[in-house]
Protein backbone atom coordinates (compact mmCIF):
# COMPACT_ATOMS: atom_id res chain seq x y z
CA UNK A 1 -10.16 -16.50 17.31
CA UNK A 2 -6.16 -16.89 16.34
CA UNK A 3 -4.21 -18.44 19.26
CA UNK A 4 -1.79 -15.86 21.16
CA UNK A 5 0.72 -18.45 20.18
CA UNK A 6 0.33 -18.40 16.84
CA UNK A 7 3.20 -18.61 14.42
CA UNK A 8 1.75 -18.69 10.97
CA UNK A 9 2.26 -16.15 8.46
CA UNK A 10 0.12 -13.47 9.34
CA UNK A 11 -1.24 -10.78 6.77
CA UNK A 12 -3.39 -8.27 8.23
CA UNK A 13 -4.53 -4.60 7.68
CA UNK A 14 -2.83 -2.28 10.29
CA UNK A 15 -5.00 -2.36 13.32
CA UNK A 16 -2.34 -2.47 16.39
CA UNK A 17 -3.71 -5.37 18.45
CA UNK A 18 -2.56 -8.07 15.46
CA UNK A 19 1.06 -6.18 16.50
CA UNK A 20 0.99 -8.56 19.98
CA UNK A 21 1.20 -11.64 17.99
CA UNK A 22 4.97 -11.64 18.44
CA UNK A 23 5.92 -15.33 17.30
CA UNK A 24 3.57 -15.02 13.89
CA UNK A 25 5.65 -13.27 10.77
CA UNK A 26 3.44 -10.33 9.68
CA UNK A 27 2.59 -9.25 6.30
CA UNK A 28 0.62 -5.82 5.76
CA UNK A 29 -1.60 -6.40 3.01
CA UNK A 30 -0.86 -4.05 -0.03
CA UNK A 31 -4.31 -4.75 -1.24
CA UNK A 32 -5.71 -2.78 1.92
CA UNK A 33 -2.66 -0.11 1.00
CA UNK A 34 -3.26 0.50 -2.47
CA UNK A 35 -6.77 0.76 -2.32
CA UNK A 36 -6.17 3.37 0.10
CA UNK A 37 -3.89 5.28 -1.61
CA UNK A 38 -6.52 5.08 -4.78
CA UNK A 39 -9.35 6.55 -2.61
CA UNK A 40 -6.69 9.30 -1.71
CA UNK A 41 -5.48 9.97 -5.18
CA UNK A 42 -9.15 10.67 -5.90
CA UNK A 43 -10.49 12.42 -3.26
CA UNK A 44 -7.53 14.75 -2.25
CA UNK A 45 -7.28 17.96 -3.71
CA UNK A 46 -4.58 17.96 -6.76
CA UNK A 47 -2.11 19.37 -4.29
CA UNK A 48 -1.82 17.00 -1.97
CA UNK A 49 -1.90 13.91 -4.17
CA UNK A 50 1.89 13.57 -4.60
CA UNK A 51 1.98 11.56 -0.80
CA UNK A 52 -0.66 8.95 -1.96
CA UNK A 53 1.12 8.73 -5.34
CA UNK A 54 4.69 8.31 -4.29
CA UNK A 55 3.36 5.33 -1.65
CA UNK A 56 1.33 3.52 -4.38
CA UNK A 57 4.70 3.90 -6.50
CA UNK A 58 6.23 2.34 -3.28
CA UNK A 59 4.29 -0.59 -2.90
CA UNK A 60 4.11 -1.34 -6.79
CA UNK A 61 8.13 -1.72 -6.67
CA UNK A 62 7.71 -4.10 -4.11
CA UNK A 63 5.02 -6.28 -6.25
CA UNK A 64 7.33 -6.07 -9.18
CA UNK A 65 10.51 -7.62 -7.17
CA UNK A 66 8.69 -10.31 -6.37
CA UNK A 67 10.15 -12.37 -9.28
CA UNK A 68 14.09 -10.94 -8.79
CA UNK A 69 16.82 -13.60 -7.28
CA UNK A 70 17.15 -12.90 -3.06
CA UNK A 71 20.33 -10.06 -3.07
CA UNK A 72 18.23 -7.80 -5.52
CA UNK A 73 14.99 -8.33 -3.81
CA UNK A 74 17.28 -6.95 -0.01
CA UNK A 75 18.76 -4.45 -2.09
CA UNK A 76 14.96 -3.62 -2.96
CA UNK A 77 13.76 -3.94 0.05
CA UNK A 78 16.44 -1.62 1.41
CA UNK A 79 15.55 0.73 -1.02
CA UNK A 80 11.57 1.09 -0.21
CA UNK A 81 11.82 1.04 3.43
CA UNK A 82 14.53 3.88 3.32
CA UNK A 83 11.54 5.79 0.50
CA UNK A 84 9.34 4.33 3.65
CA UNK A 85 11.22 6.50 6.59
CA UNK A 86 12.29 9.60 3.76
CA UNK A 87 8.35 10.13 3.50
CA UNK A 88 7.84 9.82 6.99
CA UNK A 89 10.13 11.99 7.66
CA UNK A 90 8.98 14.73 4.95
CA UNK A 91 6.45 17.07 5.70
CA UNK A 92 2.53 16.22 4.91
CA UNK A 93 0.42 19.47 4.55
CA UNK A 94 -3.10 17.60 4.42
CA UNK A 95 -3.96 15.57 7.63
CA UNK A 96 -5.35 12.20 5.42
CA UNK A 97 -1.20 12.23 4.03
CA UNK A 98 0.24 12.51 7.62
CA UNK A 99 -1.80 9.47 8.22
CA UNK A 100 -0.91 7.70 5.98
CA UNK A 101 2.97 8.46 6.16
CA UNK A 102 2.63 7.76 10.20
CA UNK A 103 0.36 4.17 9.23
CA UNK A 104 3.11 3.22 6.39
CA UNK A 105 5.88 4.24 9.02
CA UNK A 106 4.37 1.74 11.94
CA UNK A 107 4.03 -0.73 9.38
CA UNK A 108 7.64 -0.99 8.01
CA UNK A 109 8.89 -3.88 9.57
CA UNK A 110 5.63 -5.86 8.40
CA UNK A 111 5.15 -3.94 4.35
CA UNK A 112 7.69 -6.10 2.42
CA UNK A 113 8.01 -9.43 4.53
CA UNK A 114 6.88 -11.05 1.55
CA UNK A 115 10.38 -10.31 -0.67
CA UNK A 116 12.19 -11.56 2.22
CA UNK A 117 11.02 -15.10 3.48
CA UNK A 118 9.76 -18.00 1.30
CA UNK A 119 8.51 -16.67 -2.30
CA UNK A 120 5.24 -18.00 -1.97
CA UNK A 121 4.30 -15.78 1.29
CA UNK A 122 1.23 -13.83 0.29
CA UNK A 123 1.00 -9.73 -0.56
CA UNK A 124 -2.44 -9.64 0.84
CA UNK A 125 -5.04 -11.04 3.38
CA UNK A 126 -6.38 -13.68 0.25
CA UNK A 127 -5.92 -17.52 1.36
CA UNK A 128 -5.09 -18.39 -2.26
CA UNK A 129 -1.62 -19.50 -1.09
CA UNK A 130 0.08 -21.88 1.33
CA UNK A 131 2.84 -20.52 3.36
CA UNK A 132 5.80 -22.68 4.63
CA UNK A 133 4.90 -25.96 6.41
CA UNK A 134 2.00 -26.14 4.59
CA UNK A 135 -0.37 -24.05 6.77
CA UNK A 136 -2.49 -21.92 5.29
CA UNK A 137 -1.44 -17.84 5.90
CA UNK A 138 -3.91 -16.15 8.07
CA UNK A 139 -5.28 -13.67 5.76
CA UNK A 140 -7.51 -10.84 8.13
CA UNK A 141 -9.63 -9.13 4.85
CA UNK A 142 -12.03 -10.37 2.25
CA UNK A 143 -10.23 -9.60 -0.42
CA UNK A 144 -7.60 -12.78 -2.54
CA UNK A 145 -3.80 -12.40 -3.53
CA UNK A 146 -3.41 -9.36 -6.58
CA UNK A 147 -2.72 -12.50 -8.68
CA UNK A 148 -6.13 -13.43 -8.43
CA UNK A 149 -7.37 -10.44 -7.18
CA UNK A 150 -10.77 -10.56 -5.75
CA UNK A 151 -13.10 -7.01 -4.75
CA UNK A 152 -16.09 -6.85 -3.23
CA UNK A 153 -18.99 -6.52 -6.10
CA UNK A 154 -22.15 -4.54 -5.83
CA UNK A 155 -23.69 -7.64 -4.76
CA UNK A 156 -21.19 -7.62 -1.70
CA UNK A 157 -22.53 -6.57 1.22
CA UNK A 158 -20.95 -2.76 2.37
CA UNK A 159 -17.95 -2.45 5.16
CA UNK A 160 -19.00 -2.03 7.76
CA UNK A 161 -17.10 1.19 8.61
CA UNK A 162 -17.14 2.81 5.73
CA UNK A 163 -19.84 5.05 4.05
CA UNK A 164 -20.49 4.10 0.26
CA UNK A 165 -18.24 6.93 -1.62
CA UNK A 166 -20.11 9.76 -3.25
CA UNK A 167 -19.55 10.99 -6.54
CA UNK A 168 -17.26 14.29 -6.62
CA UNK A 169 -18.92 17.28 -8.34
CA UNK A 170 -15.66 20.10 -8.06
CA UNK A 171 -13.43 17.56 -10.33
CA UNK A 172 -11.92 19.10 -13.19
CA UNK A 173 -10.66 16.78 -15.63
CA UNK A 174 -6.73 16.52 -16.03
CA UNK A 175 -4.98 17.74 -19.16
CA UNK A 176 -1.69 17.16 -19.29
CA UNK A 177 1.01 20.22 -19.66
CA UNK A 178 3.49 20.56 -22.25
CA UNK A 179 6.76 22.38 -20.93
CA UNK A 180 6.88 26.10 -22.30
CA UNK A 181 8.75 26.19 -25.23
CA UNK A 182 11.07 29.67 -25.61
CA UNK A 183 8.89 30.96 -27.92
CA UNK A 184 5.88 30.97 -25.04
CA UNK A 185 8.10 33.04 -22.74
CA UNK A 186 7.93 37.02 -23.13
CA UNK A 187 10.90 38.66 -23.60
CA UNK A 188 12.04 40.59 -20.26
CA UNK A 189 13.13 43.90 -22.21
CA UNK A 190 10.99 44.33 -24.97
């Protein structure tokens, strides 16, 4: 049980009652996010896989700043959570994209705490680093910092809340596509 007066660093899926710890500073782990968007990217038809792509794009900008000097990691930060509200704001054809777009949306203020307070803040729920002061973060998932990233094996026992994903039989593999060259067009007036 955390203390309502906790004031830790906090990183934690996005389940709303975490929200009413007002004095802790919240992280969203991106672990949590980009396995999401993975199970997306996979399971969505080929249509609706640009949403899932463009957040995983997202969150791996943030991961990369990590290591920039403070004014290029606001600027960054800037950047995302504008690319945050833009895709919010854009229309999502398949309901599991509007969900995500609304989840990343309620999360903003919490997605990239960790470019702007002390370096050493964690991404994820892991407890593989010490925040400031020494405590350790509260981390609220199983799973360690992407620097020593840590999934659940087969040996693992299953979420809880999740069924065990089945394999998809309508996938057709990718091929890429070159752009048509003039010589592939037909004349218009032949």
């Amino acid at each position: 049980m955390i203390s309502p007066e906790y004031s830790g660093v906090m990183v934690r899926d996005g389940w709303a009652p975490y929200r009413s710890f007002t004095k802790a500073t919240h992280q969203t782990c991106c672990a949590h996010l980009l396995r999401r968007c993975d199970e997306l990217i996979a399971d969505l038809p080929a249509w609706a896989r640009s949403t899932p792509r463009r957040v995983r794009e997202i969150l791996i900008e943030a991961l990369d700043a990590r290591d920039l000097g403070e004014k290029e990691r606001q600027a960054v930060v800037a950047d995302l959570t504008e690319r945050v509200a833009m895709l919010a704001d854009d229309a999502q054809p398949h309901d599991e994209n509007r969900k995500l777009a609304k989840h990343l949306y309620a999360e903003k203020e919490a997605l990239f705490t960790f470019l702007t307070h002390d370096a050493s803040m964690p991404r994820t729920g892991g407890r593989s680093r010490r925040s400031a002061g020494g405590r350790e973060p509260q981390g609220l998932g199983r799973e360690q910092d992407l620097a020593g990233s840590r999934h659940p094996s087969k040996d693992d026992e299953p979420h809880p809340h999740r069924r065990p994903a089945e394999p998809r039989r309508d996938r057709v593999p990718h091929t890429p596509r070159r752009a048509p060259t003039p010589e592939d067009v037909p004349p218009l007036f032949a």
